[in-house]
PDB file of N, CA and C in Angstrom:
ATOM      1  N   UNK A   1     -47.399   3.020 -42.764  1.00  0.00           N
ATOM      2  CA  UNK A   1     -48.621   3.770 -42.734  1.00  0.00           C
ATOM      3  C   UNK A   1     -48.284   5.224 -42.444  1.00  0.00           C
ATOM      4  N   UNK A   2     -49.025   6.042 -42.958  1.00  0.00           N
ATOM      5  CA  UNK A   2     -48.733   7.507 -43.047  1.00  0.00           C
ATOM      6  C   UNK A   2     -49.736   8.270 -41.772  1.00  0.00           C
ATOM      7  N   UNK A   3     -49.053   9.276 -41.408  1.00  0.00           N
ATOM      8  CA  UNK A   3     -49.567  10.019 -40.250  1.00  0.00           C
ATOM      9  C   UNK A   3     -50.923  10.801 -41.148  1.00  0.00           C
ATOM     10  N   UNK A   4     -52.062  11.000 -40.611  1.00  0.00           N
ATOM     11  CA  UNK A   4     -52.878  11.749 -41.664  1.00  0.00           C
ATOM     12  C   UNK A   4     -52.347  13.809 -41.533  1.00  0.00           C
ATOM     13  N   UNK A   5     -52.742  14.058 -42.837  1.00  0.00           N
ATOM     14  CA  UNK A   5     -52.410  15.259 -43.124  1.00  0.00           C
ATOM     15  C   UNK A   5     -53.095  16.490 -42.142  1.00  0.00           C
ATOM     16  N   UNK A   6     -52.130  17.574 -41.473  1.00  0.00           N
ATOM     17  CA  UNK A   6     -52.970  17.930 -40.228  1.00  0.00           C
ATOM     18  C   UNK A   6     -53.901  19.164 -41.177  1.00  0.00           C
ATOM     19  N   UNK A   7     -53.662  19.555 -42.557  1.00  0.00           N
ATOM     20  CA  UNK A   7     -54.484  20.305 -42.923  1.00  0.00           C
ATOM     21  C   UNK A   7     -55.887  20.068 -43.777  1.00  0.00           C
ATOM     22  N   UNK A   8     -55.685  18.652 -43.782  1.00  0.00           N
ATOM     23  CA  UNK A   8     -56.944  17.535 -44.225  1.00  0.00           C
ATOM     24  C   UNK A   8     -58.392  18.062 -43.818  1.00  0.00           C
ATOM     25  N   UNK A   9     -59.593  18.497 -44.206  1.00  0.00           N
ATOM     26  CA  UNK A   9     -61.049  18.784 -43.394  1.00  0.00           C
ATOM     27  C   UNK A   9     -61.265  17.779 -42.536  1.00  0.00           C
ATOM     28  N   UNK A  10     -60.575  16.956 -42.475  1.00  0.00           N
ATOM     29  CA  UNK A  10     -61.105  15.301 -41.889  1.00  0.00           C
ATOM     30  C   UNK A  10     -60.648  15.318 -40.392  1.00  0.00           C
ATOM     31  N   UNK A  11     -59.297  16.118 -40.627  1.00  0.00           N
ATOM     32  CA  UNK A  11     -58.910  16.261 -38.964  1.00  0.00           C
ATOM     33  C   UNK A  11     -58.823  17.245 -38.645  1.00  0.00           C
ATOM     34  N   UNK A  12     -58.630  18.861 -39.514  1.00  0.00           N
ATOM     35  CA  UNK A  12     -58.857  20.427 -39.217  1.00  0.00           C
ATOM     36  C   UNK A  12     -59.813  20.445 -37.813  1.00  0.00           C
ATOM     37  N   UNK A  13     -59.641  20.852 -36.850  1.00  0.00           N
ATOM     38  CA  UNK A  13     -60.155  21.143 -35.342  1.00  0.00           C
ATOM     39  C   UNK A  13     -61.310  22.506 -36.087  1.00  0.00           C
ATOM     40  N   UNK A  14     -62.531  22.032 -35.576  1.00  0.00           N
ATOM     41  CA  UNK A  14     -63.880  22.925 -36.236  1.00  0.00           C
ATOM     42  C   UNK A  14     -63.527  23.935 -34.703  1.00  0.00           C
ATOM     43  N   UNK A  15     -64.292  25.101 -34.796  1.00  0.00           N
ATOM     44  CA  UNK A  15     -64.562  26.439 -34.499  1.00  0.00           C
ATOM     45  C   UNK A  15     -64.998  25.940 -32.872  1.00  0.00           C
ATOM     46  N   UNK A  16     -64.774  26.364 -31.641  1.00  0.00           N
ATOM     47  CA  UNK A  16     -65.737  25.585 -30.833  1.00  0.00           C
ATOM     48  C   UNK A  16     -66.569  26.710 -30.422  1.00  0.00           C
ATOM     49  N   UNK A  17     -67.857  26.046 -30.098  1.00  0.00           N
ATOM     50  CA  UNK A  17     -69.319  27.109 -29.775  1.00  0.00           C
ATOM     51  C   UNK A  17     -69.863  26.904 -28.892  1.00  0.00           C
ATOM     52  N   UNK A  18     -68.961  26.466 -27.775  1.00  0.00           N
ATOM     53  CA  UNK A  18     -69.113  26.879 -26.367  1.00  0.00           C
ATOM     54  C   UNK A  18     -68.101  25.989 -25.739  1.00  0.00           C
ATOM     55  N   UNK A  19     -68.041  26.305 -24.031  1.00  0.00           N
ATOM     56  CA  UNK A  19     -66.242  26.371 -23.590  1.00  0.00           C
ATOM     57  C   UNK A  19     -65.644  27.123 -23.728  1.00  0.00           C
ATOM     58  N   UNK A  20     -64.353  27.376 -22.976  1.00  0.00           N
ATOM     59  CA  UNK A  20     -63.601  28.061 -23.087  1.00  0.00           C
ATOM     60  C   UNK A  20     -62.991  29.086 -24.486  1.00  0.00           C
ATOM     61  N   UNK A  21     -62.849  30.102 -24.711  1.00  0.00           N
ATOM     62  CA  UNK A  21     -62.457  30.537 -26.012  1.00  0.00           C
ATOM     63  C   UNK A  21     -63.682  30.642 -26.673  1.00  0.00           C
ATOM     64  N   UNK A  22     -64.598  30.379 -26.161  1.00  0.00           N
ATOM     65  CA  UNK A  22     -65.720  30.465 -27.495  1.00  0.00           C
ATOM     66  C   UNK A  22     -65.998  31.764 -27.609  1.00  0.00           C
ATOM     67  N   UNK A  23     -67.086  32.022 -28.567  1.00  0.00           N
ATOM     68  CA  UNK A  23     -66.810  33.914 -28.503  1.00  0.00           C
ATOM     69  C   UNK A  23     -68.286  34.364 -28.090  1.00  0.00           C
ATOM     70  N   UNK A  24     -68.305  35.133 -27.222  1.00  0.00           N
ATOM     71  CA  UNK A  24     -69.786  34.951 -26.182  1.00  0.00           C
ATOM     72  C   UNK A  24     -70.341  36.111 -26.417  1.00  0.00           C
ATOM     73  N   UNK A  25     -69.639  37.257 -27.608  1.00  0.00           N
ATOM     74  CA  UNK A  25     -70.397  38.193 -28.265  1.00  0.00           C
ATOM     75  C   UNK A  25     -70.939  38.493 -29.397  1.00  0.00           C
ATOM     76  N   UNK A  26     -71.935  39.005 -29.452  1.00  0.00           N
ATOM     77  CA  UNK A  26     -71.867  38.790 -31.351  1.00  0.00           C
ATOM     78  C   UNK A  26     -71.288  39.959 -31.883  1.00  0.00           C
ATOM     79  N   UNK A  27     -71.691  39.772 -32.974  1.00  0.00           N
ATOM     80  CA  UNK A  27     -70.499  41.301 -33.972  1.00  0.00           C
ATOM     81  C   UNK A  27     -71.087  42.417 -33.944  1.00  0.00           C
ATOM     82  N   UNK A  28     -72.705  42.676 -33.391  1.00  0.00           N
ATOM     83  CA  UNK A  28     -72.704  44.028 -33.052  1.00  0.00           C
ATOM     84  C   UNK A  28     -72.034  44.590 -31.315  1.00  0.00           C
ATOM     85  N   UNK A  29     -72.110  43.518 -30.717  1.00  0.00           N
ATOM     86  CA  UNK A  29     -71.153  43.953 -29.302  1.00  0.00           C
ATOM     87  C   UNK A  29     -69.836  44.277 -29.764  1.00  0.00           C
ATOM     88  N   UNK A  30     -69.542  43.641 -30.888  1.00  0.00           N
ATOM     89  CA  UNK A  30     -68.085  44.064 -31.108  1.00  0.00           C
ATOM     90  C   UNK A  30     -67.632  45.125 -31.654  1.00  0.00           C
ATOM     91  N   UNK A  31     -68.622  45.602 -32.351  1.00  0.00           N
ATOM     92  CA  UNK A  31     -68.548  46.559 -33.246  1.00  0.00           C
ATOM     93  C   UNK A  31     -69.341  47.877 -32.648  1.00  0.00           C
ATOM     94  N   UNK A  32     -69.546  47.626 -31.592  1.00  0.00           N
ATOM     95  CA  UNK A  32     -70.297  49.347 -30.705  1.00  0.00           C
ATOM     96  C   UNK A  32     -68.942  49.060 -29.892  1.00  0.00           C
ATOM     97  N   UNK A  33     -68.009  47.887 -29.193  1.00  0.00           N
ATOM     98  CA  UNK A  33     -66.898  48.053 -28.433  1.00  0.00           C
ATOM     99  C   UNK A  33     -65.766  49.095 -29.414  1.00  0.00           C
ATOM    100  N   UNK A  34     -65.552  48.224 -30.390  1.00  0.00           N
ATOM    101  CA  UNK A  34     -64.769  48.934 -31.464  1.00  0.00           C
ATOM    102  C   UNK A  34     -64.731  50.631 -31.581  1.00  0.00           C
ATOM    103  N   UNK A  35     -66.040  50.965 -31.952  1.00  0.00           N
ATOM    104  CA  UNK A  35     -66.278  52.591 -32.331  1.00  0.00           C
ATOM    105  C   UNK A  35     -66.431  53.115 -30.709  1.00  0.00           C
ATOM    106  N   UNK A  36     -66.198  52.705 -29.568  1.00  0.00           N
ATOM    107  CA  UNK A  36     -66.367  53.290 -28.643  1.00  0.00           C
ATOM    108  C   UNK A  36     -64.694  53.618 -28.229  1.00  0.00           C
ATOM    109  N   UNK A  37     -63.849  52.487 -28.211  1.00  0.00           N
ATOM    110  CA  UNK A  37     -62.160  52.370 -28.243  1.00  0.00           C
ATOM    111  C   UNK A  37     -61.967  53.207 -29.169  1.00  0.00           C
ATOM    112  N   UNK A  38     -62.617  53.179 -30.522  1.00  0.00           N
ATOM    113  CA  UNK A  38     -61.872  54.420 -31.653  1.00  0.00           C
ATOM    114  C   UNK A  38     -62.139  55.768 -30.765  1.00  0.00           C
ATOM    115  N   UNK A  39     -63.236  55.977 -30.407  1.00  0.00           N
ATOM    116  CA  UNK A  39     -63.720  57.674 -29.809  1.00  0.00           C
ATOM    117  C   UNK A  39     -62.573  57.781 -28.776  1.00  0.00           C
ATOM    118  N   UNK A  40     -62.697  56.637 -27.504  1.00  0.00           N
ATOM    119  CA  UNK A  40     -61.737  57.896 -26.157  1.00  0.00           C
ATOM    120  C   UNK A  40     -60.054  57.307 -26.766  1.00  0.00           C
ATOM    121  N   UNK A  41     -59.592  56.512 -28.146  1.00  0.00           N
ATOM    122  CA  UNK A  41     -58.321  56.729 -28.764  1.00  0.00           C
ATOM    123  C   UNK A  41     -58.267  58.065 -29.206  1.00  0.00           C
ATOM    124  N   UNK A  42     -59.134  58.771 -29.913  1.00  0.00           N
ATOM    125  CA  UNK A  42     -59.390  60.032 -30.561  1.00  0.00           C
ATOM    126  C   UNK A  42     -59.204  61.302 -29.639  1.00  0.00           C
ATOM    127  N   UNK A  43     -59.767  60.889 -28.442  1.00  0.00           N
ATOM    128  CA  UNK A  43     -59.927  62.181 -27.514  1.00  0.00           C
ATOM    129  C   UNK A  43     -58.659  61.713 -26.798  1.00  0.00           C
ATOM    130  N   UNK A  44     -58.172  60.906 -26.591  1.00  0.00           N
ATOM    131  CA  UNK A  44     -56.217  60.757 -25.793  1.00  0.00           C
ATOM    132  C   UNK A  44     -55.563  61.336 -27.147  1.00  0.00           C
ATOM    133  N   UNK A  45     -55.431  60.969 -28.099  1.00  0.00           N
ATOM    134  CA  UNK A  45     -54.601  61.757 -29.013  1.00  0.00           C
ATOM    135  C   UNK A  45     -54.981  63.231 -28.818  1.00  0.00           C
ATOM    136  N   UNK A  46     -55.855  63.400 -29.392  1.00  0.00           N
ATOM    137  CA  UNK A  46     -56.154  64.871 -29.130  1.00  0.00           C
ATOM    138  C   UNK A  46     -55.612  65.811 -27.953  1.00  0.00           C
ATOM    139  N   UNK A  47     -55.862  65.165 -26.952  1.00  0.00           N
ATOM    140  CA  UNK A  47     -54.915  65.826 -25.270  1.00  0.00           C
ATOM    141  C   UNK A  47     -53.608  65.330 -25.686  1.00  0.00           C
ATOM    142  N   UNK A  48     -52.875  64.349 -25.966  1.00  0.00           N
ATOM    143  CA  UNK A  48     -51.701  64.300 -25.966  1.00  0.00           C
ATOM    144  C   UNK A  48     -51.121  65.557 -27.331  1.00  0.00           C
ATOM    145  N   UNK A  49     -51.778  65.623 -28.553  1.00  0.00           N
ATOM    146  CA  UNK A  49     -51.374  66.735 -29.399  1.00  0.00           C
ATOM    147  C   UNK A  49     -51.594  68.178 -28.367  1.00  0.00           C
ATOM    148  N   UNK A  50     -52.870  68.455 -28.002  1.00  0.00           N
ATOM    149  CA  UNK A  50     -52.590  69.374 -26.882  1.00  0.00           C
ATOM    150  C   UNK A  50     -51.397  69.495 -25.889  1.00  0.00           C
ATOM    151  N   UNK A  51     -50.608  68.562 -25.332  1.00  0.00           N
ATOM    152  CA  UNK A  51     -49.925  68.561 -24.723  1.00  0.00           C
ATOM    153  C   UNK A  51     -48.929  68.943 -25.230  1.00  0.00           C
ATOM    154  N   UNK A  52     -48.254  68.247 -25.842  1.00  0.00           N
ATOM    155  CA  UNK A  52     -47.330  68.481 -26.885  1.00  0.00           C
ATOM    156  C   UNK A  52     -46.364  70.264 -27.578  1.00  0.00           C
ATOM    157  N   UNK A  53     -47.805  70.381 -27.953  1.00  0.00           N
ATOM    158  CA  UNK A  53     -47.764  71.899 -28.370  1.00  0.00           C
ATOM    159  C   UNK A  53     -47.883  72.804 -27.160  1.00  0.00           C
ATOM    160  N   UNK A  54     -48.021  72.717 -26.168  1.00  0.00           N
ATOM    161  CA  UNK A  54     -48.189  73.432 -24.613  1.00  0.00           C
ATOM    162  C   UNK A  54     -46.929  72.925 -24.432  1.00  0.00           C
ATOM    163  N   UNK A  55     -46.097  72.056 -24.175  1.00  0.00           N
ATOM    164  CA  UNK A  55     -44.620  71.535 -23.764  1.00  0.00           C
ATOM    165  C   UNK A  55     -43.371  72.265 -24.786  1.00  0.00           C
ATOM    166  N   UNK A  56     -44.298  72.410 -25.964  1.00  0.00           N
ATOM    167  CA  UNK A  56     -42.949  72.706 -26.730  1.00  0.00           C
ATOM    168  C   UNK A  56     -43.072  74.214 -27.506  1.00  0.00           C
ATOM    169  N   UNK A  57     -44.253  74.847 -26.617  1.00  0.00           N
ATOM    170  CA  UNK A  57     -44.083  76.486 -26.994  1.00  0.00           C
ATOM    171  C   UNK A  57     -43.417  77.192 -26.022  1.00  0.00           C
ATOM    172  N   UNK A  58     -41.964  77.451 -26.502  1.00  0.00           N
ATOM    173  CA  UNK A  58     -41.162  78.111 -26.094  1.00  0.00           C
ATOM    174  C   UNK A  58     -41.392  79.326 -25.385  1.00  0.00           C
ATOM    175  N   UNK A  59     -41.653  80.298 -26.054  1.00  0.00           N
ATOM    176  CA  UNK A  59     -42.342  81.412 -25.089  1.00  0.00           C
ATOM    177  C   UNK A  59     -43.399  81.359 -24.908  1.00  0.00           C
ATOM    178  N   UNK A  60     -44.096  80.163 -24.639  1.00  0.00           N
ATOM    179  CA  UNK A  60     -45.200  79.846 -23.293  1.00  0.00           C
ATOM    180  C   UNK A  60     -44.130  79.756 -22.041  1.00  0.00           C
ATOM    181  N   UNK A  61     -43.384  78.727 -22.451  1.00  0.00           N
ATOM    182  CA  UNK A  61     -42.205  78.179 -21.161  1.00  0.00           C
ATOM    183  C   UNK A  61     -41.762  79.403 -20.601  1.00  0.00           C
ATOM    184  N   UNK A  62     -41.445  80.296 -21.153  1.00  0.00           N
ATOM    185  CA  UNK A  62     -40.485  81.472 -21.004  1.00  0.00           C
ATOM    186  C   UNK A  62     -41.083  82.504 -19.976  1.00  0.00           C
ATOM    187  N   UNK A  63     -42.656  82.683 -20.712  1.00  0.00           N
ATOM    188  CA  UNK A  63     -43.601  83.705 -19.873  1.00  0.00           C
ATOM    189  C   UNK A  63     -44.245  82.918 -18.422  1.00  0.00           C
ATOM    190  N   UNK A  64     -44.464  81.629 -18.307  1.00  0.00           N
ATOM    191  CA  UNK A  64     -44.924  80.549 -17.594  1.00  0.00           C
ATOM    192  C   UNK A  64     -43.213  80.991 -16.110  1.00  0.00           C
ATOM    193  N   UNK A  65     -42.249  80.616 -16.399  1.00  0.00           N
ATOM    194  CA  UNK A  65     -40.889  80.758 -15.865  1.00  0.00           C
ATOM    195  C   UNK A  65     -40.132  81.908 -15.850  1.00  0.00           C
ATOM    196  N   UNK A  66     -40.585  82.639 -15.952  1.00  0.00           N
ATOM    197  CA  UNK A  66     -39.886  84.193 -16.293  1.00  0.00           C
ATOM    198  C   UNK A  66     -39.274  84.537 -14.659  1.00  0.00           C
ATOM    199  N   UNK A  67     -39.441  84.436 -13.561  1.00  0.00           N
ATOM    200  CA  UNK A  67     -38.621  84.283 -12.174  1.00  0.00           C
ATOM    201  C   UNK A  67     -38.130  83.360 -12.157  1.00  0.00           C
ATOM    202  N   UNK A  68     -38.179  81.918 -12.158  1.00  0.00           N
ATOM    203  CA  UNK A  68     -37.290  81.293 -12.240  1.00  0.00           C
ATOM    204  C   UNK A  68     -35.792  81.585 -13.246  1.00  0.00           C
ATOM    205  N   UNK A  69     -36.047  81.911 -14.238  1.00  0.00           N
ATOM    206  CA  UNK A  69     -34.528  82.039 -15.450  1.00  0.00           C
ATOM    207  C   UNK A  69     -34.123  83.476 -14.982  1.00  0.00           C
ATOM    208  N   UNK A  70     -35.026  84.682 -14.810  1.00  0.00           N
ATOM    209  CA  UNK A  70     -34.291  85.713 -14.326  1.00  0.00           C
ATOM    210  C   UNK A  70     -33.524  85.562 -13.084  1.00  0.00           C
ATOM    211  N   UNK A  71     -34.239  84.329 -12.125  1.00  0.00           N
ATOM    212  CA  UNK A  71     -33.052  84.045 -10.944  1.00  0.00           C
ATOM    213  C   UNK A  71     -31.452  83.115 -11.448  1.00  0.00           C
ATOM    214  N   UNK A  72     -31.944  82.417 -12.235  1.00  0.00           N
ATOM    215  CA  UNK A  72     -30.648  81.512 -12.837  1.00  0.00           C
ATOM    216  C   UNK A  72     -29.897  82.430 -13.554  1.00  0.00           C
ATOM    217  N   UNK A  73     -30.368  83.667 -14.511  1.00  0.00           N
ATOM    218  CA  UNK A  73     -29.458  84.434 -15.628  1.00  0.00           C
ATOM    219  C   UNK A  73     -28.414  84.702 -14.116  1.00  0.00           C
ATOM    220  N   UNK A  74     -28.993  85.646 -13.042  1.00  0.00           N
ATOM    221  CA  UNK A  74     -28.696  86.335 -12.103  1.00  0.00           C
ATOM    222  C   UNK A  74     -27.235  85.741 -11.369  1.00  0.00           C
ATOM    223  N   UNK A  75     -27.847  84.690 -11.029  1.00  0.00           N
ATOM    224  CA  UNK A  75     -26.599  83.492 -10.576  1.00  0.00           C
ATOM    225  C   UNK A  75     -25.510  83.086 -11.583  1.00  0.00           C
ATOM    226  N   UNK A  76     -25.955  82.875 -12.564  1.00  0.00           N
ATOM    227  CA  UNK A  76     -24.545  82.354 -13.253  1.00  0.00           C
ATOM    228  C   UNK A  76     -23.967  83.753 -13.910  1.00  0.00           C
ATOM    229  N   UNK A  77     -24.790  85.388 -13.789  1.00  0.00           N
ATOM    230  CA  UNK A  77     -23.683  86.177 -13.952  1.00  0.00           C
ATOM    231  C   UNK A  77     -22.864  86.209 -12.462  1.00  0.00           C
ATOM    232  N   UNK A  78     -23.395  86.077 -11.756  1.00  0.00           N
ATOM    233  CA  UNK A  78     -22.280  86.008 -10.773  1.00  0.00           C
ATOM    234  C   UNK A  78     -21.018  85.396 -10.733  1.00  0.00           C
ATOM    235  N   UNK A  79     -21.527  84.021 -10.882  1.00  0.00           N
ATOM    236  CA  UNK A  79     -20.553  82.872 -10.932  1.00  0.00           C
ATOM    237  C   UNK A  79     -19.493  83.403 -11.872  1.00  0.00           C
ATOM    238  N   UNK A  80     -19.585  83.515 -12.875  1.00  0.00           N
ATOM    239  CA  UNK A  80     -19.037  84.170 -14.056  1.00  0.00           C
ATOM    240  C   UNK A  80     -17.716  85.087 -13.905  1.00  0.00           C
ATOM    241  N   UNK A  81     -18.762  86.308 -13.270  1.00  0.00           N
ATOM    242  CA  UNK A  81     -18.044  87.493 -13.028  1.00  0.00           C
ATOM    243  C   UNK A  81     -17.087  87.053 -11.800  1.00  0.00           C
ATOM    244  N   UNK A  82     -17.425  86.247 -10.901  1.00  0.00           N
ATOM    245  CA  UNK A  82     -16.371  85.996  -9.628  1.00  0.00           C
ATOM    246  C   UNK A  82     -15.371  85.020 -10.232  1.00  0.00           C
ATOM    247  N   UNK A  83     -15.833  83.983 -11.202  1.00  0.00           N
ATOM    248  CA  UNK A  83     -14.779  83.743 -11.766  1.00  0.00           C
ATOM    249  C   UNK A  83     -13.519  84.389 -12.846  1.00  0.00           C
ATOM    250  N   UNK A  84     -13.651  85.379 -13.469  1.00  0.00           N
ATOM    251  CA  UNK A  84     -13.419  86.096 -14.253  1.00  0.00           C
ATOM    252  C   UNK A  84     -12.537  87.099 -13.417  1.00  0.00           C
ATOM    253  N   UNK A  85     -12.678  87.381 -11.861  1.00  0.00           N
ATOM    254  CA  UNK A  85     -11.983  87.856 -11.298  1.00  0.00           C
ATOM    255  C   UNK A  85     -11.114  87.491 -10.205  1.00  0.00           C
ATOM    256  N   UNK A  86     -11.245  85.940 -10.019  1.00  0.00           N
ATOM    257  CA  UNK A  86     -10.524  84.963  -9.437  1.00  0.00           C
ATOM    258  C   UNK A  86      -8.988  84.986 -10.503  1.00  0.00           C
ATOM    259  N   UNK A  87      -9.697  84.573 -12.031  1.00  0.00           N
ATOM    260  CA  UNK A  87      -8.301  84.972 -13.101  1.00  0.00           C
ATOM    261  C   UNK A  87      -7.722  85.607 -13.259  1.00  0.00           C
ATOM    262  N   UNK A  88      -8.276  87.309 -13.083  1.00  0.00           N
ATOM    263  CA  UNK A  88      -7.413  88.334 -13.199  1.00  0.00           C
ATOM    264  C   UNK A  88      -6.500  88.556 -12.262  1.00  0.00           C
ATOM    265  N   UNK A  89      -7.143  87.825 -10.791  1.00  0.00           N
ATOM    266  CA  UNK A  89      -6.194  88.424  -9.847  1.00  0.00           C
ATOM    267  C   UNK A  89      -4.802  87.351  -9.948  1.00  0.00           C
ATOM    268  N   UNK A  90      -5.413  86.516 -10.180  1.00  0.00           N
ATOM    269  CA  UNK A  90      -3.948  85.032 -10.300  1.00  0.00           C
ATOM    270  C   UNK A  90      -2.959  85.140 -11.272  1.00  0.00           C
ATOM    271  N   UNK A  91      -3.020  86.137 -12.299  1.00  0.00           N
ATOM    272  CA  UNK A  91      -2.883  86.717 -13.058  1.00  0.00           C
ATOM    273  C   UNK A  91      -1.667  87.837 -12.893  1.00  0.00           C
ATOM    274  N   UNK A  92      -2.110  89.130 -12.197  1.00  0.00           N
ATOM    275  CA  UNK A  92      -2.063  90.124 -11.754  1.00  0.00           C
ATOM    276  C   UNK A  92      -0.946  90.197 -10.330  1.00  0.00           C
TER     277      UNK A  92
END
């Protein structure tokens, strides 16, 4: 005797319409959820493209940090120059 076929209508498991899993909204709840998730997806992209272009304009960074890098140029000419004359003298 043969196992019956599990894609048969005879034994296919019907939709259930109430219990667990059942679906307790109808398709206009789903569909005002939907276009409401599309809008604040729309407005996070939008701030994240804002962001983006604020992170990666260079001389924004530059004018934003302009004491900070004039203190770093400052320091590593030092470093530089004291090294540069650490050589000459070992040198010399």
């Amino acid at each position: 005797m043969s196992a019956p076929d599990a894609a048969s209508p005879a034994t296919a498991p019907l939709p259930a319409t109430t219990g667990p899993g059942a679906p307790q909204r109808s398709a206009e709840q789903i569909r005002r959820d939907v276009e409401s998730q599309r809008g604040e997806l729309a407005g996070s992209v939008e701030l994240l493209r804002r962001r983006v272009g604020e992170l990666t304009d260079w001389r924004g960074q530059l004018r934003e940090h302009r004491d900070e890098l004039i203190a770093a140029a400052a320091i590593t000419g030092f470093v530089v120059g004291g090294l540069i004359a650490l050589r000459r003298r070992r040198r010399g």
